[in-house]
Protein backbone atom coordinates (compact mmCIF):
# COMPACT_ATOMS: atom_id res chain seq x y z
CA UNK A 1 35.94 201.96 -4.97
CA UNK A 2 34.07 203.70 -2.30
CA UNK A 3 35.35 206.58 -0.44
CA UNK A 4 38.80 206.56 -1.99
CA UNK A 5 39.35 202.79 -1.02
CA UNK A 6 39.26 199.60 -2.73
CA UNK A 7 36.31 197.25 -0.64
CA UNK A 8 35.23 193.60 -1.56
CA UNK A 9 31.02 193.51 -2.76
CA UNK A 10 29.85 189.93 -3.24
CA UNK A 11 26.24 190.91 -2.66
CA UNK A 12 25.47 190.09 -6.29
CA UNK A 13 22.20 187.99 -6.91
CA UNK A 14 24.09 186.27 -10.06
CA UNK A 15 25.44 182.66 -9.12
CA UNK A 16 28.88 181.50 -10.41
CA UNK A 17 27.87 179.33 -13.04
CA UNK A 18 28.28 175.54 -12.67
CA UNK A 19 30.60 173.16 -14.75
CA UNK A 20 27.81 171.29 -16.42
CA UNK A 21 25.83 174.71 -17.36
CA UNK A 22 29.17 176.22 -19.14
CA UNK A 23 28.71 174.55 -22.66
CA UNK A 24 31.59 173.41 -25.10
CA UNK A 25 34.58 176.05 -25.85
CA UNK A 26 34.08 177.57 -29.29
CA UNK A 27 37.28 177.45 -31.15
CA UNK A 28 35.45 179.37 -34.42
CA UNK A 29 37.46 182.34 -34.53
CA UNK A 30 40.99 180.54 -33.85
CA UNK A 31 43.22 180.35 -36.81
CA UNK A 32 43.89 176.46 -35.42
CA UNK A 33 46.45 175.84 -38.86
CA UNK A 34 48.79 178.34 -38.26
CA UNK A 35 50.15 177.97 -34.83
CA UNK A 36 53.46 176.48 -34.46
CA UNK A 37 54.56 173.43 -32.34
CA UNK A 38 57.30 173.85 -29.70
CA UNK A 39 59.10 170.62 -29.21
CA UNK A 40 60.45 170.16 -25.70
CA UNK A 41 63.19 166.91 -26.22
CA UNK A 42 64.31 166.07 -22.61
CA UNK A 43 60.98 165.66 -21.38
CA UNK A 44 58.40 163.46 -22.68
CA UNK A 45 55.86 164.61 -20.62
CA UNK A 46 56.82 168.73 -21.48
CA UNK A 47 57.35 167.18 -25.39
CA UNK A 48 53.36 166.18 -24.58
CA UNK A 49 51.97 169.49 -23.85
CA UNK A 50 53.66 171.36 -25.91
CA UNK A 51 54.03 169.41 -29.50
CA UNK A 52 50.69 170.23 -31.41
CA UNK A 53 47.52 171.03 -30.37
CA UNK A 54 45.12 169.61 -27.74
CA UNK A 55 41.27 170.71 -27.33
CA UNK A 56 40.84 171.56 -23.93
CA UNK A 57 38.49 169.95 -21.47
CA UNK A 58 37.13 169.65 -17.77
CA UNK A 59 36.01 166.29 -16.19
CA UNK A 60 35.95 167.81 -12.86
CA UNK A 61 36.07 171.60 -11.34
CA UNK A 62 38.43 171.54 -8.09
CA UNK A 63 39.60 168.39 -6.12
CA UNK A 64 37.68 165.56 -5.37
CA UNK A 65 40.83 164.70 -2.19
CA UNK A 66 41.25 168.33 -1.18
CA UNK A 67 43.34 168.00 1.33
CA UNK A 68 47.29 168.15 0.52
CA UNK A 69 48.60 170.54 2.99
CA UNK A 70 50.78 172.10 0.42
CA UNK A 71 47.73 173.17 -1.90
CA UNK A 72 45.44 176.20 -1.85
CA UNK A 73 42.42 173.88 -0.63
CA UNK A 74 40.66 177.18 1.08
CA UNK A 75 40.06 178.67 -2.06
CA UNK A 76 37.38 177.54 -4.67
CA UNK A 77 39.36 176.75 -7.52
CA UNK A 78 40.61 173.63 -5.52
CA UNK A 79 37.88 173.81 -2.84
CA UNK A 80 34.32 173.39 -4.60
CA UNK A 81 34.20 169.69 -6.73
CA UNK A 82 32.34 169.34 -9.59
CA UNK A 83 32.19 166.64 -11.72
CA UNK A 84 30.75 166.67 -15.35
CA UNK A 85 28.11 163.80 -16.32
CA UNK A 86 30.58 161.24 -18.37
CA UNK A 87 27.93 161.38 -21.23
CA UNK A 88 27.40 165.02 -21.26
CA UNK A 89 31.64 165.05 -21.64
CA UNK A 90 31.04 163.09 -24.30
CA UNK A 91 28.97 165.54 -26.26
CA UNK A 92 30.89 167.90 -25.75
CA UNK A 93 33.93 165.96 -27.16
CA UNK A 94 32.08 165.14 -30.20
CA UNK A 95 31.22 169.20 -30.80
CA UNK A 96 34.59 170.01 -30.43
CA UNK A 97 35.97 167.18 -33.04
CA UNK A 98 33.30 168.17 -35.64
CA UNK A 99 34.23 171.89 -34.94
CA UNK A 100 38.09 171.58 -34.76
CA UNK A 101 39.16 168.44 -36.69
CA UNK A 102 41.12 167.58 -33.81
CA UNK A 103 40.80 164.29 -31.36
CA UNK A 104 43.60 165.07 -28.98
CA UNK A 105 41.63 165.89 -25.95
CA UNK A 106 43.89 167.45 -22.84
CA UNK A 107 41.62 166.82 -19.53
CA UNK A 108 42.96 169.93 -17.48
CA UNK A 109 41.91 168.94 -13.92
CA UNK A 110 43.31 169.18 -10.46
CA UNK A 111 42.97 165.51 -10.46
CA UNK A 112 40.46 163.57 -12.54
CA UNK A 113 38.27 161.48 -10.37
CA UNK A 114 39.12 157.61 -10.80
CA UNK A 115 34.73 156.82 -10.81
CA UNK A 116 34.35 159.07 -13.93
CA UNK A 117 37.21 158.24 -15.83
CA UNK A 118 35.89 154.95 -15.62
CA UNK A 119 32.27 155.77 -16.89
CA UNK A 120 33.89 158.25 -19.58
CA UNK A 121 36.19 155.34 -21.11
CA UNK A 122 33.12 153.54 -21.16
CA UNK A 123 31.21 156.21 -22.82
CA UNK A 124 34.03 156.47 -25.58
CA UNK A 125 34.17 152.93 -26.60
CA UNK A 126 30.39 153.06 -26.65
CA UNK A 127 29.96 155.38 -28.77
CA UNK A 128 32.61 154.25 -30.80
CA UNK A 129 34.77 157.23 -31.02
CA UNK A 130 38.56 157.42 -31.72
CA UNK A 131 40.36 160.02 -29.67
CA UNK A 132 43.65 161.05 -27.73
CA UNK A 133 43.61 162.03 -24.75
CA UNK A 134 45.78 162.83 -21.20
CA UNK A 135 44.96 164.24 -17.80
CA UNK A 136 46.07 164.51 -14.40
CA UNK A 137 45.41 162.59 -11.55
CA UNK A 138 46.37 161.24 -7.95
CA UNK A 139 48.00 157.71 -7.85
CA UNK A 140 44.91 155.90 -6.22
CA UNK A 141 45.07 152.63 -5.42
CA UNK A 142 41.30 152.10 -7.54
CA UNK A 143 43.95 152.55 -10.82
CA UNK A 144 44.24 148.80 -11.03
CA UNK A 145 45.34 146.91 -13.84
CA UNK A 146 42.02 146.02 -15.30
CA UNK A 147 40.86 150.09 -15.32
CA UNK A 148 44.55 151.11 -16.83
CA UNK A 149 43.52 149.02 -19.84
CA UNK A 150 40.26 150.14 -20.17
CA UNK A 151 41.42 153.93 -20.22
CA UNK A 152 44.32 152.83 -22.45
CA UNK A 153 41.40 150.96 -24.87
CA UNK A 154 39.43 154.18 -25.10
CA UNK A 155 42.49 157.12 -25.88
CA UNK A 156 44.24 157.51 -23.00
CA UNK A 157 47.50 157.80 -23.75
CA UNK A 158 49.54 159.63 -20.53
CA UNK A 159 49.10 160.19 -16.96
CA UNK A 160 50.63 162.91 -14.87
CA UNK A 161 50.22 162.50 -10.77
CA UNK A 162 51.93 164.03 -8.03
CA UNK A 163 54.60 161.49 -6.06
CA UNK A 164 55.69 164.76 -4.32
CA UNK A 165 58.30 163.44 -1.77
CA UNK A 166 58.70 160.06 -1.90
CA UNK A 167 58.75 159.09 1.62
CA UNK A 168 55.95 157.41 3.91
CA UNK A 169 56.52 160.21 6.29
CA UNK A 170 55.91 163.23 4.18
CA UNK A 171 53.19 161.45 2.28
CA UNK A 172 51.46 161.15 5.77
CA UNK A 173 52.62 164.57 6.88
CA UNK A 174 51.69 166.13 3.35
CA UNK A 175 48.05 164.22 3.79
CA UNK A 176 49.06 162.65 0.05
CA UNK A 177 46.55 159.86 0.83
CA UNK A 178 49.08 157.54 -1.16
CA UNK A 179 52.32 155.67 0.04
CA UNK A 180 55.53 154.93 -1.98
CA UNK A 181 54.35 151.28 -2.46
CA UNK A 182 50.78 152.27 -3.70
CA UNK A 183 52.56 154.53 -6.35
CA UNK A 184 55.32 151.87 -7.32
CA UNK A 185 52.02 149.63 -8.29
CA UNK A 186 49.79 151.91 -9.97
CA UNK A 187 52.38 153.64 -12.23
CA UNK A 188 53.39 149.32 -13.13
CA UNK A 189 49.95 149.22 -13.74
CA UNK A 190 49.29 152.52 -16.09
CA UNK A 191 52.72 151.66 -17.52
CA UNK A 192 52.03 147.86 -18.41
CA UNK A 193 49.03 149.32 -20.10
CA UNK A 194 51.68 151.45 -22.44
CA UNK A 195 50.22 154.91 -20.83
CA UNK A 196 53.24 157.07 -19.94
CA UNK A 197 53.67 157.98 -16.70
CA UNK A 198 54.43 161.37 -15.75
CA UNK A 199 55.41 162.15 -11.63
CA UNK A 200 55.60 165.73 -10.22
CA UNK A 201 58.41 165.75 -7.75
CA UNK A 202 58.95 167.91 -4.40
CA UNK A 203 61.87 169.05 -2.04
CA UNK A 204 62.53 171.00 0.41
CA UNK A 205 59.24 170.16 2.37
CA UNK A 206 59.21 171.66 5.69
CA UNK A 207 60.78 169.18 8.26
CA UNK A 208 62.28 167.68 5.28
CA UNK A 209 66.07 166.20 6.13
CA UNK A 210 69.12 165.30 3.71
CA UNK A 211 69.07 162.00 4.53
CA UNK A 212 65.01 161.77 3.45
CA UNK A 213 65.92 163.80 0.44
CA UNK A 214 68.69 161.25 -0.19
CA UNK A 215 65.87 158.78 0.02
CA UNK A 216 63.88 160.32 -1.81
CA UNK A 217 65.68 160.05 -4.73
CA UNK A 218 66.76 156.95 -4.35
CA UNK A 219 63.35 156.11 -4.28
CA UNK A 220 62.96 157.94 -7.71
CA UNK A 221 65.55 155.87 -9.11
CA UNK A 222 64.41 152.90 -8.64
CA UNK A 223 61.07 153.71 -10.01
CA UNK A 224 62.84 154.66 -13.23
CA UNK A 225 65.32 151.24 -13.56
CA UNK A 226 62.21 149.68 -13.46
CA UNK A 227 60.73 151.59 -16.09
CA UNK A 228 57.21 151.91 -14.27
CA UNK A 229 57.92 156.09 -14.51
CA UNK A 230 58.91 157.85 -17.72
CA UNK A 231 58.81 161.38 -16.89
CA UNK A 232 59.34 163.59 -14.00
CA UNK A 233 60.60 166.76 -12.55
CA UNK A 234 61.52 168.29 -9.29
CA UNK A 235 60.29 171.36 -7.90
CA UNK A 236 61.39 173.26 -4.43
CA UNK A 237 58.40 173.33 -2.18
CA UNK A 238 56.87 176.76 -2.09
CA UNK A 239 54.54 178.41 0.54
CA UNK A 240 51.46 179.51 -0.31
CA UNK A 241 48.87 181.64 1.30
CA UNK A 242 45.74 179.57 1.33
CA UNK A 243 47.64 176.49 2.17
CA UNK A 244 46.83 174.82 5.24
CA UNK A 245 50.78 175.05 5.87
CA UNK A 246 50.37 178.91 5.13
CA UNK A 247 47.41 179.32 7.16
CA UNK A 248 49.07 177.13 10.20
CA UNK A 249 52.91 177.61 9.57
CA UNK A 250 53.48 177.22 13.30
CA UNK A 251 52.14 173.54 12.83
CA UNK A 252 54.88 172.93 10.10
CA UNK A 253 57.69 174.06 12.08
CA UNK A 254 58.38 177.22 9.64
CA UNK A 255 58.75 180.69 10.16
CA UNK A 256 56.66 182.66 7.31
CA UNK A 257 58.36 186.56 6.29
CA UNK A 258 55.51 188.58 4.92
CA UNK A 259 56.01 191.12 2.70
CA UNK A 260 54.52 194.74 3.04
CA UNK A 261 52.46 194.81 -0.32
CA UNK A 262 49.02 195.92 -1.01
CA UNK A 263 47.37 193.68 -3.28
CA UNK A 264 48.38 190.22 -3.11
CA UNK A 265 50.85 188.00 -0.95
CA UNK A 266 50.32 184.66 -2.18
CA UNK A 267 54.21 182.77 -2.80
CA UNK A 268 55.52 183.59 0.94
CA UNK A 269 59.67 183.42 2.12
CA UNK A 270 59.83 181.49 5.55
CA UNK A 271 62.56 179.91 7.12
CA UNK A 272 62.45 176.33 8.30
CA UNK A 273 63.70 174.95 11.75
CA UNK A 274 65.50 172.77 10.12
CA UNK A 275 67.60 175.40 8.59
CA UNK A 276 68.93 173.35 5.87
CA UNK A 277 69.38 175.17 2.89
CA UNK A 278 67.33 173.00 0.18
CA UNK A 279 67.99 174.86 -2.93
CA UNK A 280 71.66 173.44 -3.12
CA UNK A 281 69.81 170.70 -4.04
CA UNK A 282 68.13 171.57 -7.09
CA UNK A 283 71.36 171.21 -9.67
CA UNK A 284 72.09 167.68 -8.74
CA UNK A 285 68.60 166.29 -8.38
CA UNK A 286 67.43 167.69 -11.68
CA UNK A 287 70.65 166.36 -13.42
CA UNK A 288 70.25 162.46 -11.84
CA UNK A 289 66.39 162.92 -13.24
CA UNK A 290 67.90 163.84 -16.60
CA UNK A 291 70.22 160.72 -17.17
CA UNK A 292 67.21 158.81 -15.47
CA UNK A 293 65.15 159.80 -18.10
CA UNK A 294 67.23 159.04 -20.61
CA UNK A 295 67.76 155.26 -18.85
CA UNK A 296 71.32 155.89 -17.78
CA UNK A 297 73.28 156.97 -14.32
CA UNK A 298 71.32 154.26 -12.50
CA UNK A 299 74.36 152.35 -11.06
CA UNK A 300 76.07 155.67 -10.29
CA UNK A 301 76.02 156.62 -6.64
CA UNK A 302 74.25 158.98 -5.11
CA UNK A 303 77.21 161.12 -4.54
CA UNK A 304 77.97 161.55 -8.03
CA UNK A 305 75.37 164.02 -8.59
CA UNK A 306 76.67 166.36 -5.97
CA UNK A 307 79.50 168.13 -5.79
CA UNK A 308 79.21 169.01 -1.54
CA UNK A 309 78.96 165.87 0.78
CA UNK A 310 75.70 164.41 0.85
CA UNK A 311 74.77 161.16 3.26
CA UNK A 312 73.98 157.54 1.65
CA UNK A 313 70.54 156.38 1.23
CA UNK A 314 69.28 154.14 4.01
CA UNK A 315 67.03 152.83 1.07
CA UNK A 316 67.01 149.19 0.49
CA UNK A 317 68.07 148.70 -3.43
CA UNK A 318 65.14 146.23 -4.38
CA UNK A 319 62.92 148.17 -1.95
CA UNK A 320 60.28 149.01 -5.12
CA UNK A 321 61.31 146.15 -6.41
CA UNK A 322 60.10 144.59 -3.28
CA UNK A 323 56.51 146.86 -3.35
CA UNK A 324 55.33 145.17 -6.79
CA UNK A 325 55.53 141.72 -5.23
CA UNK A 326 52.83 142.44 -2.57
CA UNK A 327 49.56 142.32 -4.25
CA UNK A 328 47.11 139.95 -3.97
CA UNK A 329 46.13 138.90 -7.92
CA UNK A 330 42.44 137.37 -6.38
CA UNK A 331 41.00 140.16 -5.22
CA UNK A 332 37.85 140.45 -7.85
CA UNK A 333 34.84 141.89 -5.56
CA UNK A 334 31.26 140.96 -6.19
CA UNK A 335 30.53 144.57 -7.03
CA UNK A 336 32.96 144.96 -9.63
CA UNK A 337 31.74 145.24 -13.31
CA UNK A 338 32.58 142.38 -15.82
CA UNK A 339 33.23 144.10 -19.42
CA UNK A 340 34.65 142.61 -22.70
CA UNK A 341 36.41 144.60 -25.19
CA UNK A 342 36.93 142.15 -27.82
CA UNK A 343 34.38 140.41 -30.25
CA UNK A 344 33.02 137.34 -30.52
CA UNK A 345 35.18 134.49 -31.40
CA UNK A 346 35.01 131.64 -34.23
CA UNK A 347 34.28 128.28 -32.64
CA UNK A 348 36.00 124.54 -33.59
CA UNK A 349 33.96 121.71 -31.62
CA UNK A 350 36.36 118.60 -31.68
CA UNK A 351 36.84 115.72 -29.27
CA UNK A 352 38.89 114.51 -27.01
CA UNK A 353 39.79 111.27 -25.59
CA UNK A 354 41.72 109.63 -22.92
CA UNK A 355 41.90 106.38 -21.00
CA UNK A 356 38.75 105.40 -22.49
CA UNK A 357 36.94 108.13 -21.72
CA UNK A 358 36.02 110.95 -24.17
CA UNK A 359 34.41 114.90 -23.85
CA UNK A 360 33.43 117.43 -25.78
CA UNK A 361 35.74 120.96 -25.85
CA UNK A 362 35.26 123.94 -27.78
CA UNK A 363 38.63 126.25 -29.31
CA UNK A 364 37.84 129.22 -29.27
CA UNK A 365 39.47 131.74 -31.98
CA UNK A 366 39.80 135.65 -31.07
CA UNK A 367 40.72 138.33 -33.28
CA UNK A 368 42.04 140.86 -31.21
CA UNK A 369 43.35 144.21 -32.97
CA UNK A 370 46.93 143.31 -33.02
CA UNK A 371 46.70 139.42 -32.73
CA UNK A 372 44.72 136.26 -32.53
CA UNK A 373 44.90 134.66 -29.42
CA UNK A 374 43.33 130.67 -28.68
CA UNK A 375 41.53 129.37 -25.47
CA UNK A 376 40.08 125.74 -25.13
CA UNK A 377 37.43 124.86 -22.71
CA UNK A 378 35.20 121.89 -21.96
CA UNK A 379 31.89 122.23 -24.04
CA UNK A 380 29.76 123.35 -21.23
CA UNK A 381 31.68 125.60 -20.05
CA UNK A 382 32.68 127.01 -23.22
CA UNK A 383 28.86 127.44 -24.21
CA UNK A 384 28.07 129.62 -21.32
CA UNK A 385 31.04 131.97 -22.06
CA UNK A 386 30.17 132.18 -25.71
CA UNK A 387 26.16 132.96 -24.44
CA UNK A 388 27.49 135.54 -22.00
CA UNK A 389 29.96 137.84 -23.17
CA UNK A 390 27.71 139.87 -25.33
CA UNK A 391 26.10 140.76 -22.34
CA UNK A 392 29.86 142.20 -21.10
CA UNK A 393 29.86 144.76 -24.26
CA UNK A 394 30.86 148.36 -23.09
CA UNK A 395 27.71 148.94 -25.16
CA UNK A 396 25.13 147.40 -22.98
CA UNK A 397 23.32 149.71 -20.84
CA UNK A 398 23.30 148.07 -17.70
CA UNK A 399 26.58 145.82 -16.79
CA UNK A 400 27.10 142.51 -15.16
CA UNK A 401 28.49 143.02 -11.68
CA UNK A 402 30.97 139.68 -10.53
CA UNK A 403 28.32 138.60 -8.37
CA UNK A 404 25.74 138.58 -11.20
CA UNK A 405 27.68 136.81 -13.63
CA UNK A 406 28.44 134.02 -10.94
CA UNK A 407 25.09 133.45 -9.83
CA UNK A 408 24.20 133.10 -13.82
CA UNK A 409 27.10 130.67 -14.25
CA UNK A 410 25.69 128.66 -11.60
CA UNK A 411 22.83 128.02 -12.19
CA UNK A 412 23.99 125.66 -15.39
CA UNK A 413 27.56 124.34 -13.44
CA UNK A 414 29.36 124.42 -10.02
CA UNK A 415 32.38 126.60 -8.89
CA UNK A 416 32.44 129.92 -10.48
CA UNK A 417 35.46 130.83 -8.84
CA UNK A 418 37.69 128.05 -10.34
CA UNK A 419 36.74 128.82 -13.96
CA UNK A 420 37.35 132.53 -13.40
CA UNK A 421 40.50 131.89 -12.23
CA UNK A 422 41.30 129.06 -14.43
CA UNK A 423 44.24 129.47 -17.17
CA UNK A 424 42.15 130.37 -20.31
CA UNK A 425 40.09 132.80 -18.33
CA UNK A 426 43.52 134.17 -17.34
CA UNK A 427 44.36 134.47 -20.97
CA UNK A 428 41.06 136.53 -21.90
CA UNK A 429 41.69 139.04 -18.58
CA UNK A 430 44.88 139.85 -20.09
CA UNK A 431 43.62 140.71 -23.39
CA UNK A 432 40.38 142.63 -22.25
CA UNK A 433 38.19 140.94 -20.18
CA UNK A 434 38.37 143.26 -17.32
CA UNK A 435 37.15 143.84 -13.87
CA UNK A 436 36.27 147.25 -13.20
């Protein structure tokens, strides 16, 4: 205070410290055995974070995206990004296990960058630790099917990302980065890797009509009959200060009613051209979410969960249906990382013959964790798998990239691409022999 008035001084030498300088919490002092659980039923994703206890973690300070145009991206909580070394996260779990007993790790991020998670599931199985863990994230399209399983392999057990309002238009106008199909496959992908999927839901978006909120949750239903989202909740879009919607509201097509208070205006009333009246919404959307979750109400029309007259969807009923059929399943880049999460397998040489002609093939035996699973190949070919996949070990210091591993496969035999995508190699990607 100077002069009888409250001013701002950031002329401090002292630098805000960064995320890699803070050190690992210390949980000493905390009577950790005598807290009590609160069990939240209708939720699985509220039943998450609130049943027991989870040591709490950082991979990344602020957003790596930064720039949803409902967030407060001008301030430096979202604003400055800073990832944590995936080995120095590492330590730091290992402190806080020895310290607490516990190996339920909650990542608290904004949104955990793809790249690390990657690195730090690597790091895990490396080191061979067992943990538990959960974050938050943005549905990326890099979330493919081969990095779902290795996250799954090293703890991960649940995901929570922001679908917001499922429409292409929103997404665009809300600067999401992600469409409706690109969410449809990565939560099949998370969810085929038995990681529960947990969406954060929005409406009332300024510019946002009935019949898109209609769509919206048809959209949301569909994702839920197919069982590739297990959790959710809706929230009413809310104006914020440091948004670039609060900062530009004339942009948005709202009309922003500050209040006359001294310290902070942050949450901020506006009206919207639209003038549609979007909390009338909330009862009906919350209570279809509800018998979603609970894997009923999915053949009941939209109008059931209203009681005021509400348009039908202009949605096609197999549209997400529709989005998991459009990928392309040989799309393995040259850059990507070939890794093997399973051991070595016992070998049966035995011969076989036909028309007079005879060859050499090799069964080969894996003991998985939950089953044993067979693959025959011809001799050669069966060799220079059995010579390589050590070299594929999340424990090796430097991996093979796709390119790497074909140029060593060819220099003993011809097409690389036809025994990677061959039925027994198909067998082995499915059961951790991954492409990262």
């Amino acid at each position: 205070i100077e002069e009888e008035a409250i001013i701002y001084n950031n002329q401090t030498a002292l630098k805000d410290y960064k995320q890699s300088e803070l050190g690992t919490p210390d949980y000493s002092d905390l009577l950790l055995d005598q807290y009590i659980s609160v069990i939240e039923i209708a939720n699985p994703m509220h039943s998450l974070w609130s049943d027991g206890r989870w040591n709490k973690l950082t991979m990344a300070h602020g957003c790596y995206w930064g720039k949803c145009t409902f967030c407060d991206i001008s301030l430096d909580y979202i604003n400055i990004y800073e990832p944590i070394a995936a080995n120095l996260l590492v330590d730091r779990i290992e402190e806080l296990i020895e310290q607490t007993g516990e190996t339920g790790f909650h990542f608290v991020d904004e949104a955990a960058p793809p790249a690390l998670m990657k690195v730090f599931a690597l790091e895990i199985i490396k080191r061979k630790i067992t943990i538990t863990w959960w974050t938050n994230i943005r549905f990326e399209k890099s979330f493919s099917k081969d990095l779902c399983l290795l996250l799954k392999a090293s703890g991960c057990i649940a995901i929570s990302g922001g679908l917001e309002v499922a429409s292409d238009r929103l997404l665009k106008l809300i600067d999401k980065g992600v469409s409706v199909e690109q969410v449809a496959q990565v939560t099949r992908n998370f969810t085929e890797a038995n990681i529960m999927v947990h969406s954060y839901l929005m409406y009332g978006y300024p510019t946002q009509t009935v019949q898109e909120t209609m769509d919206s949750l048809e959209m949301v239903r569909q994702l839920f009959e197919l069982g590739i989202i297990q959790s959710g909740f809706w929230h009413q879009f809310a104006l914020t200060a440091h948004s670039p919607i609060g900062l530009n509201p004339s942009e948005y097509g709202i009309t922003p009613h500050y209040k006359d208070i001294s310290f902070a205006n942050n949450d901020i009333d506006f009206e919207d051209k639209t003038g549609i009246d979007h909390s009338k919404f909330s009862f009906g959307l919350k209570k279809s979410l509800f018998n979603f979750m609970h894997d009923i109400g999915f053949d009941m029309p939209i109008q059931e969960w209203f009681d005021f007259n509400v348009p039908r969807t202009k949605v096609k009923r197999d549209f997400i249906e529709s989005c998991l059929e459009n990928e392309n399943h040989f799309n393995t880049k040259t850059s990507h990382k070939i890794v093997w999460l399973g051991n070595q397998p016992t070998v049966t040489e035995f011969t076989k013959s036909k028309r007079g002609n005879s060859w050499q093939l090799l069964k080969l035996k894996f003991h998985l964790k939950t089953e044993d699973l067979e693959i025959t190949l011809d001799k050669d070919k069966g060799d220079w798998l059995l010579s390589i996949l050590d070299k594929l070990s999340p424990g090796n210091n430097k991996l093979l990239s796709f390119s790497e591993l074909k140029s060593d496969y060819e220099t003993l035999l011809p097409d690389f691409e036809l025994f990677w995508y061959s039925k027994p190699i198909g067998v082995l990607r499915e059961n951790g022999l991954l492409a990262l």
